[in-house]
N, C-alpha and C. Protein backbone atom coordinates (compact mmCIF):
# COMPACT_ATOMS: atom_id res chain seq x y z
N UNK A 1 -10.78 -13.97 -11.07
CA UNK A 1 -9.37 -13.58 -11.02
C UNK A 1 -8.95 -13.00 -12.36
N UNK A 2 -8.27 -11.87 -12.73
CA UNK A 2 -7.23 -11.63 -13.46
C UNK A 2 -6.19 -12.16 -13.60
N UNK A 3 -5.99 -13.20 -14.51
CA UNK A 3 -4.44 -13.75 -14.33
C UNK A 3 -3.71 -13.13 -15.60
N UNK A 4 -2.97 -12.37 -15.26
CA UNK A 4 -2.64 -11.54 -16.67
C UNK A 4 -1.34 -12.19 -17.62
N UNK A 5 -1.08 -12.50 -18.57
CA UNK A 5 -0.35 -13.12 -19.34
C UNK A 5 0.65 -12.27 -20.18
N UNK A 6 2.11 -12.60 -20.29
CA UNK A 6 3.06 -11.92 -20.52
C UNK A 6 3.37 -12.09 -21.89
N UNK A 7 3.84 -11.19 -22.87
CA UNK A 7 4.41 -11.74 -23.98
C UNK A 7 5.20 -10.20 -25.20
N UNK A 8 5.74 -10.85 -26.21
CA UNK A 8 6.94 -10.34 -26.72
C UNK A 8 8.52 -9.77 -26.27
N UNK A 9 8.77 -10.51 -25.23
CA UNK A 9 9.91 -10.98 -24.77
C UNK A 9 11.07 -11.63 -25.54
N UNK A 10 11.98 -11.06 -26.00
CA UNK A 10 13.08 -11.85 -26.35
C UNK A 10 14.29 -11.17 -26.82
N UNK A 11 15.46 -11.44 -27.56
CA UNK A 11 16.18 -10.86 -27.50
C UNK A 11 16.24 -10.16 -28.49
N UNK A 12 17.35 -9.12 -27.89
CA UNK A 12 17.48 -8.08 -28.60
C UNK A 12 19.02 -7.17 -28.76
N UNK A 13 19.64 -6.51 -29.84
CA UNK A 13 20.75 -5.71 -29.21
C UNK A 13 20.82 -4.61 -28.87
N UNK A 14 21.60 -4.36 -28.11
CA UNK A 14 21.43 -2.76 -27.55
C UNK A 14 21.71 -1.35 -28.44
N UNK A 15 20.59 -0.60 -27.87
CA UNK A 15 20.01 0.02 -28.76
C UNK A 15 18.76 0.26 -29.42
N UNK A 16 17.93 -1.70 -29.59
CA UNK A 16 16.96 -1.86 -30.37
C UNK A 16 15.90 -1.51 -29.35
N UNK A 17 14.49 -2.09 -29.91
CA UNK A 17 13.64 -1.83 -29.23
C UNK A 17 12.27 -3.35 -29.08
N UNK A 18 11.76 -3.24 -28.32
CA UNK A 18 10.92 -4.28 -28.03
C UNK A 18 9.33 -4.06 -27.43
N UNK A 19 8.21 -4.46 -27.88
CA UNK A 19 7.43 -4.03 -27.20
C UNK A 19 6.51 -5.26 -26.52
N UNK A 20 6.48 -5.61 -25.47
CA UNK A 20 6.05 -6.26 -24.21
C UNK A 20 4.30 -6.33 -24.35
N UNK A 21 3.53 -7.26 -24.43
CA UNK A 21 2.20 -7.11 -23.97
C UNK A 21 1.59 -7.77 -22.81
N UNK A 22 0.45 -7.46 -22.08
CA UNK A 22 0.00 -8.05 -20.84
C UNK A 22 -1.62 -8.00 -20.88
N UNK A 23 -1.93 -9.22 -21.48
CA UNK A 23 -3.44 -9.61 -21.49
C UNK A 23 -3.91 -9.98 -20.67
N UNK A 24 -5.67 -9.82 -20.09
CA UNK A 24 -5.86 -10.24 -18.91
C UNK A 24 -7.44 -10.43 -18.90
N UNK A 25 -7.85 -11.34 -18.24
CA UNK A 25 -9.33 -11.58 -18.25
C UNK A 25 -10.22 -10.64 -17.35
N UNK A 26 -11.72 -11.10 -17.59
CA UNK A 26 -11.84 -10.38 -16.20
C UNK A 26 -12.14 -8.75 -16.47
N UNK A 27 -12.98 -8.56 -15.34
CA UNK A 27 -13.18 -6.86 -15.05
C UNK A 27 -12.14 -5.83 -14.40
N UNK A 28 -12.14 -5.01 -14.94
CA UNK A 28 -10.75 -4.16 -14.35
C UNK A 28 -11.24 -2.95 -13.37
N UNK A 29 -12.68 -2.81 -13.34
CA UNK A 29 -13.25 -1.60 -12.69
C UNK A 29 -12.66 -2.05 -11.28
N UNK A 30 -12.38 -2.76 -10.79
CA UNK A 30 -11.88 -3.07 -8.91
C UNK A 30 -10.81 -2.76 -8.96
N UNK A 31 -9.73 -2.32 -9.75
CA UNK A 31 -8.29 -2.92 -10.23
C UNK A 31 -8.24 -1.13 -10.68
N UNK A 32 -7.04 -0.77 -9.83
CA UNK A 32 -6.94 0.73 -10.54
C UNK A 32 -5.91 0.36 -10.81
N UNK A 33 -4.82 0.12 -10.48
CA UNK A 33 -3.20 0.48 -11.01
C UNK A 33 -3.03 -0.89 -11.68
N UNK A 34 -1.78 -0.81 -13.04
CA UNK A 34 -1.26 -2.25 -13.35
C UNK A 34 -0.31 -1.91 -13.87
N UNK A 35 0.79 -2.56 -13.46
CA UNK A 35 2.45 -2.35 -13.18
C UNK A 35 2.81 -3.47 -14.54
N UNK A 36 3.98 -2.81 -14.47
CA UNK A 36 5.32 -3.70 -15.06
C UNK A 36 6.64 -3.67 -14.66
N UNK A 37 7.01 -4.93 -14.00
CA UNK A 37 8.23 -5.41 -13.04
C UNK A 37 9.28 -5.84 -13.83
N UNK A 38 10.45 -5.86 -13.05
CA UNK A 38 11.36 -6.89 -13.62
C UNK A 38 12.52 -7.40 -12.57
N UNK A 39 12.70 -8.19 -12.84
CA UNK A 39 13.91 -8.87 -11.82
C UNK A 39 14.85 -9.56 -12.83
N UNK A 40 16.23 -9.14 -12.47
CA UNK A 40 17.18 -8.97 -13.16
C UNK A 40 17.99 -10.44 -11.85
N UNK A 41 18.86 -11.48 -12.74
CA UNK A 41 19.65 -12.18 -11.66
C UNK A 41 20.30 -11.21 -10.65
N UNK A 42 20.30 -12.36 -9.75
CA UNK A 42 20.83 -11.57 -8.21
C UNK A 42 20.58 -10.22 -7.93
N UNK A 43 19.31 -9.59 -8.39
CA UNK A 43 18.56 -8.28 -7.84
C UNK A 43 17.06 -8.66 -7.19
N UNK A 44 17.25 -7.50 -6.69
CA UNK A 44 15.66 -7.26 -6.73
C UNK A 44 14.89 -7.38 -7.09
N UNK A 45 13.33 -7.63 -7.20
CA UNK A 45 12.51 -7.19 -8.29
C UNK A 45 12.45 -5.48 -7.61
N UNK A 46 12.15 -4.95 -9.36
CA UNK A 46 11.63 -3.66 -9.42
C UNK A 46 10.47 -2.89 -10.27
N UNK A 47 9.74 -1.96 -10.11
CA UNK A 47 8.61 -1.68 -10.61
C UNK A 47 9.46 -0.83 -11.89
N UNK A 48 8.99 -0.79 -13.00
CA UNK A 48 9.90 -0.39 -14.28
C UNK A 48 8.59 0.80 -14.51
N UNK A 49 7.30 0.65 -14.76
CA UNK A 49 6.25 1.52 -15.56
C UNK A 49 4.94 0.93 -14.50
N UNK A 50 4.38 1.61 -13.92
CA UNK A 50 2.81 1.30 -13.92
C UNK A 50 1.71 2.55 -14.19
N UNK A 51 0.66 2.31 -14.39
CA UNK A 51 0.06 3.24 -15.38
C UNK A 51 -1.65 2.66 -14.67
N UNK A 52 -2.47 4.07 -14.47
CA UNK A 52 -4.03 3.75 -13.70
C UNK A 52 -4.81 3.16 -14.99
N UNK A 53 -6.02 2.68 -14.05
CA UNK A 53 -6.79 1.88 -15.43
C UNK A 53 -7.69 3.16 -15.32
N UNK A 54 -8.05 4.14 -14.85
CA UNK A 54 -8.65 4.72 -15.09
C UNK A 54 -8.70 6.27 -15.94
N UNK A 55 -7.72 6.67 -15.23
CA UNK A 55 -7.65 8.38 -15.52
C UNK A 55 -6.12 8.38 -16.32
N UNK A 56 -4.98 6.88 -16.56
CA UNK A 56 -4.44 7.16 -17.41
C UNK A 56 -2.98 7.25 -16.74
N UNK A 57 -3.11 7.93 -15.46
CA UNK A 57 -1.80 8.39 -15.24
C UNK A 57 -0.89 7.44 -14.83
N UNK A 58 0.73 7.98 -15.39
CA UNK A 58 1.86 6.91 -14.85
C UNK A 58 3.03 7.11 -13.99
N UNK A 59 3.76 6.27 -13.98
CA UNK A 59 4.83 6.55 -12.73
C UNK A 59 6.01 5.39 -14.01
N UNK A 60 7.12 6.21 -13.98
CA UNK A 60 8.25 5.23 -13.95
C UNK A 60 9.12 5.56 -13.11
N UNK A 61 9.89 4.22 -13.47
CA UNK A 61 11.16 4.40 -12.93
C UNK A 61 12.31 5.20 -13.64
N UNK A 62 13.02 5.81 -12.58
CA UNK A 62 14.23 7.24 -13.18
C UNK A 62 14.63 6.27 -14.19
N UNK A 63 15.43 5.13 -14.40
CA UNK A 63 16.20 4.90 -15.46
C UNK A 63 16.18 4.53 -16.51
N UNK A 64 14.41 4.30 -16.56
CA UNK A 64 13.70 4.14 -17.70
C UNK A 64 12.86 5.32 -18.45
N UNK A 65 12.79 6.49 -17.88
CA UNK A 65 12.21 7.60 -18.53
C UNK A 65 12.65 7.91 -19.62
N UNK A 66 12.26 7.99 -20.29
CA UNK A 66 12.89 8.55 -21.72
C UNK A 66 12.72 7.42 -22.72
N UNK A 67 12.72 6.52 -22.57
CA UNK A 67 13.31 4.52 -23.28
C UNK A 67 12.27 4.11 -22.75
N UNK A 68 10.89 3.83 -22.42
CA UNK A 68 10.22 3.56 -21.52
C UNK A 68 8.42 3.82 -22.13
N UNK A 69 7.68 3.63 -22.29
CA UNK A 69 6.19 3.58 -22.70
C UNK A 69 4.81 2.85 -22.05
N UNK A 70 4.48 3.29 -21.11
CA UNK A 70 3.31 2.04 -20.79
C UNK A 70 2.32 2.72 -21.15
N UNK A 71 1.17 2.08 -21.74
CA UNK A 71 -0.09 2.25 -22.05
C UNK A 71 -0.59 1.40 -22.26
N UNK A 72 -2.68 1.28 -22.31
CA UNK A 72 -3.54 0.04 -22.33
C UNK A 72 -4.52 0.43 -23.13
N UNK A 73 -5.14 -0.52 -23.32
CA UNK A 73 -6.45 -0.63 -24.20
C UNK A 73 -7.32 -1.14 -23.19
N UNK A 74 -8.30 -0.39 -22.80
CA UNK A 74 -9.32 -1.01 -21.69
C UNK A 74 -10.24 -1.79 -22.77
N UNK A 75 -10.21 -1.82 -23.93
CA UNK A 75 -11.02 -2.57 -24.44
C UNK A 75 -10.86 -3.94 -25.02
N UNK A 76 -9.48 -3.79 -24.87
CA UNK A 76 -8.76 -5.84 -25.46
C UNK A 76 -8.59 -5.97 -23.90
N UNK A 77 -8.64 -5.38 -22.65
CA UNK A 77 -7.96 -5.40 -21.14
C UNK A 77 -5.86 -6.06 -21.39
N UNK A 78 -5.78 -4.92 -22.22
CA UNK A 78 -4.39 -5.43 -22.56
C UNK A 78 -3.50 -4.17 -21.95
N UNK A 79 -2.24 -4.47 -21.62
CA UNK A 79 -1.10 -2.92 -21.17
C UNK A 79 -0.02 -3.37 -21.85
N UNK A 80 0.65 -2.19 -22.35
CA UNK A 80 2.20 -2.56 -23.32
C UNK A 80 2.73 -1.71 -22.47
N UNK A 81 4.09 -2.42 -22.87
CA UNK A 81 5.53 -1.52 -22.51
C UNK A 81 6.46 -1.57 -23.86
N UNK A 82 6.31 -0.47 -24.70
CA UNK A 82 6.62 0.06 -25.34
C UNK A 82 8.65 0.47 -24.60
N UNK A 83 9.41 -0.15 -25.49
CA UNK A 83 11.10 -0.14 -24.67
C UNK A 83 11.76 0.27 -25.87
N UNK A 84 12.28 1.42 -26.06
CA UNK A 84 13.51 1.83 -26.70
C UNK A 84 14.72 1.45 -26.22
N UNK A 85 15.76 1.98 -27.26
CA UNK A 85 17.02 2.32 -26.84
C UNK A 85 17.34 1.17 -25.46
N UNK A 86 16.83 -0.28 -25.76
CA UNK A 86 17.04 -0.93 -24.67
C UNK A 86 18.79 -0.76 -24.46
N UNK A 87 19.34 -1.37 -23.23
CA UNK A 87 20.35 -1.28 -22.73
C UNK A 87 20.63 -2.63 -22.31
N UNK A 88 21.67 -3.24 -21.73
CA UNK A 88 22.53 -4.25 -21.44
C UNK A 88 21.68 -4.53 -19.78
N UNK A 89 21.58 -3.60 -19.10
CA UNK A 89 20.87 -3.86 -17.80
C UNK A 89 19.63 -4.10 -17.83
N UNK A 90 18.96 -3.48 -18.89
CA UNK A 90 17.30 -3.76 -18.84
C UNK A 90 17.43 -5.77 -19.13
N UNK A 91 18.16 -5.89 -19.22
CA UNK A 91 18.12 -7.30 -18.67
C UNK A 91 17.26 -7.91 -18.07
N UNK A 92 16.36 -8.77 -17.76
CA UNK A 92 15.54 -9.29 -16.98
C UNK A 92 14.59 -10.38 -17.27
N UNK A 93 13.91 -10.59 -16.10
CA UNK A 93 12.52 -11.22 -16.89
C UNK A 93 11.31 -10.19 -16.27
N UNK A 94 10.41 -9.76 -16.77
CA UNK A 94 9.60 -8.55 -16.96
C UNK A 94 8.15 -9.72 -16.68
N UNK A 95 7.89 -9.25 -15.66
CA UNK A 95 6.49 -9.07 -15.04
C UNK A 95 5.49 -8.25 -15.07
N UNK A 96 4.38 -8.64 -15.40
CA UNK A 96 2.95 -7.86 -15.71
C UNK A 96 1.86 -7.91 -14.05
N UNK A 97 1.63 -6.93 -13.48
CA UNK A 97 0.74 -7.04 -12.22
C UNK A 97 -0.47 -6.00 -12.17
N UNK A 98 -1.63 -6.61 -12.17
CA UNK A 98 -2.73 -6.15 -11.78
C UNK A 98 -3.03 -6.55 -10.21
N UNK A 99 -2.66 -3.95 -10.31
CA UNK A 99 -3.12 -4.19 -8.70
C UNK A 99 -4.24 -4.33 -8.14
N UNK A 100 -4.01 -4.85 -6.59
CA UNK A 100 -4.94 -5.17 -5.75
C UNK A 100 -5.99 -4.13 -5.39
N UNK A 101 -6.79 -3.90 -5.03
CA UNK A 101 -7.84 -2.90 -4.79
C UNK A 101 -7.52 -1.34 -3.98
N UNK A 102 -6.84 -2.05 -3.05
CA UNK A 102 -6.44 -1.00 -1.83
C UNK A 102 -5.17 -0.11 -2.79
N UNK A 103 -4.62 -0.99 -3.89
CA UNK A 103 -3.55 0.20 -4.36
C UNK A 103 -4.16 1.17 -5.26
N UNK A 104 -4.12 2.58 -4.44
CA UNK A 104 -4.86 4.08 -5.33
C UNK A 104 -4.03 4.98 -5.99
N UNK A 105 -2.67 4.55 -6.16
CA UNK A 105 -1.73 5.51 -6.83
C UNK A 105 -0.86 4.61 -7.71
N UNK A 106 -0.37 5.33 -8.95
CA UNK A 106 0.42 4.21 -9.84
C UNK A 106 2.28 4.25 -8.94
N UNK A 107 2.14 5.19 -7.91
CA UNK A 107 3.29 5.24 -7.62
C UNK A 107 3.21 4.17 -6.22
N UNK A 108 2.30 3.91 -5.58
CA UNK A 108 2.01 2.74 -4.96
C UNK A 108 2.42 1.83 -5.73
N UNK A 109 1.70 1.56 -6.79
CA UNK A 109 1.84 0.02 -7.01
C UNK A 109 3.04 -0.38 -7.61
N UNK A 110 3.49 0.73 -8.38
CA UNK A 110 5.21 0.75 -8.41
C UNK A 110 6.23 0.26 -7.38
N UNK A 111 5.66 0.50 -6.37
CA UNK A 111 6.46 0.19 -4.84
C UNK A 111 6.29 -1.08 -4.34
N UNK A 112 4.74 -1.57 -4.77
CA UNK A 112 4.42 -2.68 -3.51
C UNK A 112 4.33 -3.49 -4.20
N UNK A 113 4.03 -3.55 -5.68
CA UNK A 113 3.47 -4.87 -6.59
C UNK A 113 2.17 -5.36 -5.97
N UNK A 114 1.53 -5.14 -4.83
CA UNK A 114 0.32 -6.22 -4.52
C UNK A 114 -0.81 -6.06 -5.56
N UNK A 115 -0.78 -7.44 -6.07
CA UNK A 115 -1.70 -8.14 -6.76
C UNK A 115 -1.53 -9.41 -6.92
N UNK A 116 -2.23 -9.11 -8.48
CA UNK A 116 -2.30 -10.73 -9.07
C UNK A 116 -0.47 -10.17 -10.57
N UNK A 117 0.16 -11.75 -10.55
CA UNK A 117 0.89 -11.43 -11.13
C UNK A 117 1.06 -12.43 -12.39
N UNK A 118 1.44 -12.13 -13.16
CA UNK A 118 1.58 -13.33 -14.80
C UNK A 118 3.19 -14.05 -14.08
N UNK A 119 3.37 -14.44 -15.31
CA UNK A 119 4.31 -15.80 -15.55
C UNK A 119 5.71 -15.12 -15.65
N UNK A 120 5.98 -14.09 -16.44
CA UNK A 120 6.97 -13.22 -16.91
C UNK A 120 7.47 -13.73 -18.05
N UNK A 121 8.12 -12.84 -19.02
CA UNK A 121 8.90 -12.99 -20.06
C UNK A 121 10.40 -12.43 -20.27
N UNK A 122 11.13 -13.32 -20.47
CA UNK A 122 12.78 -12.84 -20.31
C UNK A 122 12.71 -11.97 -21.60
N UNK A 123 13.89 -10.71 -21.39
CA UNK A 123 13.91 -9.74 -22.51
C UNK A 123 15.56 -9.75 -22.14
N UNK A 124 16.38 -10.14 -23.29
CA UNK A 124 17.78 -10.34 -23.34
C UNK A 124 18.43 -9.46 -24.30
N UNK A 125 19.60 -7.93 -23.51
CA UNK A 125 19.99 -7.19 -24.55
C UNK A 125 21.03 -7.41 -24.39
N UNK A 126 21.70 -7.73 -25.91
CA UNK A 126 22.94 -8.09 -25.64
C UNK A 126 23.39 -8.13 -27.00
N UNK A 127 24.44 -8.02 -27.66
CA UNK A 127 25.23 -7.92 -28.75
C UNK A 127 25.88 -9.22 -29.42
């Protein structure tokens, strides 16, 4: 199993910036896509950045483009989310997911989350 582990989570004011890591054991060659979620009280969860383990490519979400960074090191099996210019809504607690096999697009796994998922880390912007 990949159980991937969440960290540099915490607060921050708006404006600043924070950068998120997601360590994970384990072989990643089965594992193409690996996301980063968040669920905000009384929402949804939503896919924020996921990014292929292979060829690189990513998918965000519209309201994070621009403020927004995912990239990995296949060689620590680590993925960051690199967050500018955080905002008052990026509010949440932020989930790390390594997808499941069958997911072949980072814009899939953006959508479905299926995998294996970490613990999450709250990221609080606020003044």
């Amino acid at each position: 199993q990949l159980q991937p582990v969440e960290s540099g989570g915490g607060l921050v004011q708006p404006g600043g910036s924070l950068r998120l890591s997601c360590a994970f054991s384990g072989f990643t060659s089965d594992y193409y896509a690996i996301g980063w979620f968040r669920r905000a009280p009384g929402k949804e969860r939503e896919g924020v950045a996921c990014i292929s383990s292979s060829d690189g490519s990513t998918y965000y979400k519209d309201s994070v483009k621009g403020r927004f960074t995912i990239s990995r090191d296949n060689l620590k099996n680590t993925v960051y989310l690199q967050m500018n210019s955080l905002k008052p809504e990026d509010t949440a607690v932020y989930y790390c997911a390594v997808g499941a096999p069958y997911i072949t697009t980072v814009r899939h796994m953006c959508i479905r989350g299926d995998g294996e998922w970490g613990q999450g880390t709250q990221v609080t912007v606020s003044s």
